[in-house]
C-alpha atoms as a PDB file:
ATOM      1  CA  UNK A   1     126.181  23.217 -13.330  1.00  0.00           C
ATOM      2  CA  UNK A   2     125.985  22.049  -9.694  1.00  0.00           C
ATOM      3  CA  UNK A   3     122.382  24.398  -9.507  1.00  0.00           C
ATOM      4  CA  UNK A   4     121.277  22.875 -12.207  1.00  0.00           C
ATOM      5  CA  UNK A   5     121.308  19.675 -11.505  1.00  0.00           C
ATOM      6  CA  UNK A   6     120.055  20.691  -8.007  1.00  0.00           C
ATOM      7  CA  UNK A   7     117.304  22.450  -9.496  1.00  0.00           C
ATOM      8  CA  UNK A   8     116.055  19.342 -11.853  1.00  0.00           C
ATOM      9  CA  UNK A   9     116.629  16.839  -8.903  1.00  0.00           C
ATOM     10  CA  UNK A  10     114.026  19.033  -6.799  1.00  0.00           C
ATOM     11  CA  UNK A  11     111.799  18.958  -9.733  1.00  0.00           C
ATOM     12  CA  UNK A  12     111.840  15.451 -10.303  1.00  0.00           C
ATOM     13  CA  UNK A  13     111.303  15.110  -7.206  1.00  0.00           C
ATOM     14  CA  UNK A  14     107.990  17.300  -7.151  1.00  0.00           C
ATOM     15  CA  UNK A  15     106.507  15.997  -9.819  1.00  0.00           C
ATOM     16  CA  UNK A  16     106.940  12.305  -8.543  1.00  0.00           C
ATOM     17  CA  UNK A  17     105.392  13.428  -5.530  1.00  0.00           C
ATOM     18  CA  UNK A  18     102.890  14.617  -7.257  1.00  0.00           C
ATOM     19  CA  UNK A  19     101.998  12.138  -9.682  1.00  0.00           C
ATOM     20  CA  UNK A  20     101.513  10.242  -6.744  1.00  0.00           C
ATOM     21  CA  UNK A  21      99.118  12.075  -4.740  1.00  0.00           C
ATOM     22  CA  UNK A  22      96.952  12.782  -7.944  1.00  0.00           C
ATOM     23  CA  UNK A  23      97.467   9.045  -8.778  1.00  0.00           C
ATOM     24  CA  UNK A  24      94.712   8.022  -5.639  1.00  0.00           C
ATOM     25  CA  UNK A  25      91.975  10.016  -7.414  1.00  0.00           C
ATOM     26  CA  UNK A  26      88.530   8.710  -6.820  1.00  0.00           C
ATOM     27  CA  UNK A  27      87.263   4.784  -6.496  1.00  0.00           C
ATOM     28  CA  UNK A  28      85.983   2.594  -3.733  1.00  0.00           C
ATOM     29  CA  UNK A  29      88.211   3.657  -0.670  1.00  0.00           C
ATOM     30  CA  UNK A  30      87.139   4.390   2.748  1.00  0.00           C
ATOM     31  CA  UNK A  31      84.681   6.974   3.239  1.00  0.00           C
ATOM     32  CA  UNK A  32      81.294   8.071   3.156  1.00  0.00           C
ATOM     33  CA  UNK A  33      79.561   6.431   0.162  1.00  0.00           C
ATOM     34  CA  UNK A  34      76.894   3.525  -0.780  1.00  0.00           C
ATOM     35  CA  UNK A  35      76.007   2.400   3.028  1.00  0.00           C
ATOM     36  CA  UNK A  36      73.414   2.281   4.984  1.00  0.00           C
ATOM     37  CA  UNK A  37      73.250   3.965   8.768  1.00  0.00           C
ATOM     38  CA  UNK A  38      70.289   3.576  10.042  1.00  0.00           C
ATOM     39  CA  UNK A  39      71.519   2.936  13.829  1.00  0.00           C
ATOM     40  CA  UNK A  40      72.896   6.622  13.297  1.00  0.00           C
ATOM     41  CA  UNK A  41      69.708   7.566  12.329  1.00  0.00           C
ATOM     42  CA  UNK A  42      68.090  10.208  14.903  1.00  0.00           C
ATOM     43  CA  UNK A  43      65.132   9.540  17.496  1.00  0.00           C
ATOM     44  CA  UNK A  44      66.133   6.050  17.746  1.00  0.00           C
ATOM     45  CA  UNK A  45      65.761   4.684  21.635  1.00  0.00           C
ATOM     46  CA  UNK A  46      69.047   2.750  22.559  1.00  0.00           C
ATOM     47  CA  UNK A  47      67.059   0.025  22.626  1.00  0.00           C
ATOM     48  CA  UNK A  48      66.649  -0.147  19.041  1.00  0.00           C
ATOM     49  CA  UNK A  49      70.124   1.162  18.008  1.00  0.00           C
ATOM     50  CA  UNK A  50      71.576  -1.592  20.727  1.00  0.00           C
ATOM     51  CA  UNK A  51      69.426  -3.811  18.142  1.00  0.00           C
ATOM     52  CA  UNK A  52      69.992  -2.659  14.671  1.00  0.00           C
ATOM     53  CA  UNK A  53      73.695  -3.141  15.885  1.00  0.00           C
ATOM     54  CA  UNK A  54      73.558  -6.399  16.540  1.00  0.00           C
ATOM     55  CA  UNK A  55      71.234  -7.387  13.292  1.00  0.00           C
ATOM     56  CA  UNK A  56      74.364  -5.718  11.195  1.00  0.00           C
ATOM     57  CA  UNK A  57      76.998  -7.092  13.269  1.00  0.00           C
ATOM     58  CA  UNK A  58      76.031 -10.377  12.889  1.00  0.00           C
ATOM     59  CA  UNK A  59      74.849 -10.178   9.278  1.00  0.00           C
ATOM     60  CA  UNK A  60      78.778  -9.083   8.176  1.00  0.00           C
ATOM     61  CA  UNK A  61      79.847 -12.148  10.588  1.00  0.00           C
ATOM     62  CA  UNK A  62      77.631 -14.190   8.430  1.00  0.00           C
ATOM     63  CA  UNK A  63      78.500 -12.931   5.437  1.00  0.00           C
ATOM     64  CA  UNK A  64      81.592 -13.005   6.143  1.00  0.00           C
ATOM     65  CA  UNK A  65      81.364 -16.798   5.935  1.00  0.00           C
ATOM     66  CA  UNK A  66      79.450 -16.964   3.216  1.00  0.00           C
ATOM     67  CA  UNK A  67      82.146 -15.038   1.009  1.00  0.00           C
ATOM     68  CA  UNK A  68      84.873 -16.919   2.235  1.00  0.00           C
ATOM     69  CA  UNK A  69      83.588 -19.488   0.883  1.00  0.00           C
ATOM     70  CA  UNK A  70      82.726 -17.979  -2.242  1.00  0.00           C
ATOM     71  CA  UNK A  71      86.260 -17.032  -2.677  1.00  0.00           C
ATOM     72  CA  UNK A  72      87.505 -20.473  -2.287  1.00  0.00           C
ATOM     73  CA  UNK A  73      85.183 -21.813  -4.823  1.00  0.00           C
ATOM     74  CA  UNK A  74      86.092 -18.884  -7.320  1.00  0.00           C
ATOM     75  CA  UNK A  75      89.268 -20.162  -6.632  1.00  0.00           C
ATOM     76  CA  UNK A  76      88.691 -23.820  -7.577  1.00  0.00           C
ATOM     77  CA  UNK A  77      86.799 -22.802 -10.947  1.00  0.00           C
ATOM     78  CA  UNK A  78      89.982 -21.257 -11.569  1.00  0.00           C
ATOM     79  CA  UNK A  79      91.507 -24.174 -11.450  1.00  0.00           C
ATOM     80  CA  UNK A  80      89.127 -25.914 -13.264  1.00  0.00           C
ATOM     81  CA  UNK A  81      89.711 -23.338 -16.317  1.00  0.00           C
ATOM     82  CA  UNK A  82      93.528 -24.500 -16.487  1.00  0.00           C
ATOM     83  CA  UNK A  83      93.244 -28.291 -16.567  1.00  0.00           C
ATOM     84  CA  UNK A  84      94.263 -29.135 -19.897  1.00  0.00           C
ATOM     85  CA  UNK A  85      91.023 -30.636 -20.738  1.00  0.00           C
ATOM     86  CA  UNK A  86      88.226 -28.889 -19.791  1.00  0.00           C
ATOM     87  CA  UNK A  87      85.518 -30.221 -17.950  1.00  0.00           C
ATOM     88  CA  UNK A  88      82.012 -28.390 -18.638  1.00  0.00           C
ATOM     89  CA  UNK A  89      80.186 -30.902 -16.414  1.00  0.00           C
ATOM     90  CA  UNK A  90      82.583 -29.686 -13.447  1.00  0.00           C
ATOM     91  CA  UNK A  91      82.750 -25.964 -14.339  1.00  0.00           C
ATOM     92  CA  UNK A  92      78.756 -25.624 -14.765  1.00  0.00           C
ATOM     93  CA  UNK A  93      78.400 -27.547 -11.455  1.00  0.00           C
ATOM     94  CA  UNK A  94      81.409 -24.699  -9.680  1.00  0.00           C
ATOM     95  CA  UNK A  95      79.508 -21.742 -11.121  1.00  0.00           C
ATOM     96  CA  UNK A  96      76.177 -23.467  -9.622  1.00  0.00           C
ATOM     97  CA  UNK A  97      77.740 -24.136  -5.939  1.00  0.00           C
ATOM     98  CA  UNK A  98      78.911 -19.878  -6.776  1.00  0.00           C
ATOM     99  CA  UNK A  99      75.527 -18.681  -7.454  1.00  0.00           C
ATOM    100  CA  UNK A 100      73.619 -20.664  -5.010  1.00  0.00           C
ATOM    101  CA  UNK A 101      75.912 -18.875  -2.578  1.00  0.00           C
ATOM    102  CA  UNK A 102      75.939 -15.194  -4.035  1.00  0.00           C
ATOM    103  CA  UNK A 103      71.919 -15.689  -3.750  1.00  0.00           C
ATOM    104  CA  UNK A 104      72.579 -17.011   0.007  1.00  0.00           C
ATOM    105  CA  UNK A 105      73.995 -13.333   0.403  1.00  0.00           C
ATOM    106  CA  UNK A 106      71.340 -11.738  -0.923  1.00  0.00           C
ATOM    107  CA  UNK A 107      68.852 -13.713   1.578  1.00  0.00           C
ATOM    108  CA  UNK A 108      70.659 -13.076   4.267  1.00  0.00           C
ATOM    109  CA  UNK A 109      70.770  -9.274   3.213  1.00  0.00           C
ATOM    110  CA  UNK A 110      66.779  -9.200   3.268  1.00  0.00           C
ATOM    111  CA  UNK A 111      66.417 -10.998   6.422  1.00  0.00           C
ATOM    112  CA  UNK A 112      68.669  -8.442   7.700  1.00  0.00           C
ATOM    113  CA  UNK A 113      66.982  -5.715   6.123  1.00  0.00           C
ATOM    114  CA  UNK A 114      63.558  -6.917   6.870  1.00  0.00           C
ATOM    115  CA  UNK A 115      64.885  -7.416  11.203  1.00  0.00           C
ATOM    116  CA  UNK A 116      66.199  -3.742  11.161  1.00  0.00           C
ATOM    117  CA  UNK A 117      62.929  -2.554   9.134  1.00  0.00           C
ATOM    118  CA  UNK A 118      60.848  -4.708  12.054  1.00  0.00           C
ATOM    119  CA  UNK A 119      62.526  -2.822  14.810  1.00  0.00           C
ATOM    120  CA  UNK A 120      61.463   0.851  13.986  1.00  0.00           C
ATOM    121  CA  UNK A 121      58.147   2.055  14.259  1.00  0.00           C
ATOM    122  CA  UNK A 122      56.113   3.580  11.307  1.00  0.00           C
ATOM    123  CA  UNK A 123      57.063   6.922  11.646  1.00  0.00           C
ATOM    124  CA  UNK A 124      60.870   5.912  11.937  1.00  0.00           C
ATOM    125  CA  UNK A 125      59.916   3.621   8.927  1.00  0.00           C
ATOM    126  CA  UNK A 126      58.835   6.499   6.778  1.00  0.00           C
ATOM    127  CA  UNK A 127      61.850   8.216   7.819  1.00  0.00           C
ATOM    128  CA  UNK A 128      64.155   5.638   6.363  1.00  0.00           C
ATOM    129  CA  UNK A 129      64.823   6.389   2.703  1.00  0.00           C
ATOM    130  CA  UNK A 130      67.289   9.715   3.891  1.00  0.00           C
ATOM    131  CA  UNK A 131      68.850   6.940   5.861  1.00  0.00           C
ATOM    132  CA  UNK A 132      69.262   4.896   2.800  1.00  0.00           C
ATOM    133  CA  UNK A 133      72.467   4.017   0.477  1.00  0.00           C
ATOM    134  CA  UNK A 134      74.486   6.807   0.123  1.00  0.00           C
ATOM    135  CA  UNK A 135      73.864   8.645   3.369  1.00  0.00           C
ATOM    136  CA  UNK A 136      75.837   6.330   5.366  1.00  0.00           C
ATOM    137  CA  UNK A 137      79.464   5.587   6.371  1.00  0.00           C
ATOM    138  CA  UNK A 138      81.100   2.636   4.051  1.00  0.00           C
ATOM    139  CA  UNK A 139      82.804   1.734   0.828  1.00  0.00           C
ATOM    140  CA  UNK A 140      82.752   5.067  -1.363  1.00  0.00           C
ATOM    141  CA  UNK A 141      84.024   8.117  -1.806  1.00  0.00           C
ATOM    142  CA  UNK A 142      85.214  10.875   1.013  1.00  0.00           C
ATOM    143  CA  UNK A 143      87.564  10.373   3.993  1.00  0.00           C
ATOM    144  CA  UNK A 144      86.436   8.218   7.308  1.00  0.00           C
ATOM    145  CA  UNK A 145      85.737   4.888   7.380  1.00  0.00           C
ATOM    146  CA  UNK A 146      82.988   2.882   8.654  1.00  0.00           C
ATOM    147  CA  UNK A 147      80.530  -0.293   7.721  1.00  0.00           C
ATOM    148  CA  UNK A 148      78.440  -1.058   5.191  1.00  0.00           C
ATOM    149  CA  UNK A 149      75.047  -2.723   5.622  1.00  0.00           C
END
């Protein structure tokens, strides 16, 4: 009896162990995925990957800003969706302020975009779509971690 219960404790155990490990499956982890790497791209002069750096680095700091803020205002049309009497003059205007600064990300993205594209030459330029989403290190599928752009 005392093997027995052994025995099914150590299976029980296996399987939870188990479930587990197949519970992670795929989704938007760390990893190689939709990301963009072009200062990893090859014949770049340090010059221009010290520069694509710095376009990316401070586009996330940016960005970073920019969804911060979006958050908090999510947050506060939230709020406006549980007063008891709802106020559509107040939640258009809170969906406005939201969209005005989701397209401030995207503007920011092109100017970005357009700075890195500005710093290669033509031939580099040509180059660029196997550099493009998916190639690079970021939010995606597959182990390592890294930024997206």
């Amino acid at each position: 009896m005392k093997r027995m219960v052994a025995a099914l404790g150590l299976a029980m155990a296996v399987t939870l162990t188990a479930a587990t490990v197949f519970a992670w499956g795929p989704g938007m982890g760390r990893g190689s995925g939709p990301g963009c790497d072009v200062a990893a791209a090859p014949n770049l002069s340090a010059e221009q990957a010290a520069k694509i750096q710095k376009i990316q680095s401070d586009r996330y700091a940016e960005a970073a800003k920019v969804r911060s803020e979006m958050y908090a205002k999510k947050i506060e049309l939230q709020g406006l969706f549980r007063e008891p009497v709802l106020d559509q003059a107040k939640i258009t205007a809170k969906q406005k302020e939201i969209t005005a600064l989701k397209n401030q990300l995207q503007e920011k993205g092109l100017v970005a975009r357009t700075a890195v594209a500005e710093t290669l030459t033509p031939e580099q330029r040509a180059q660029l779509p196997a550099y493009g989403p998916g190639s690079g290190r970021g939010r995606g599928r597959g182990m390592g971690s890294g930024n997206r752009w």
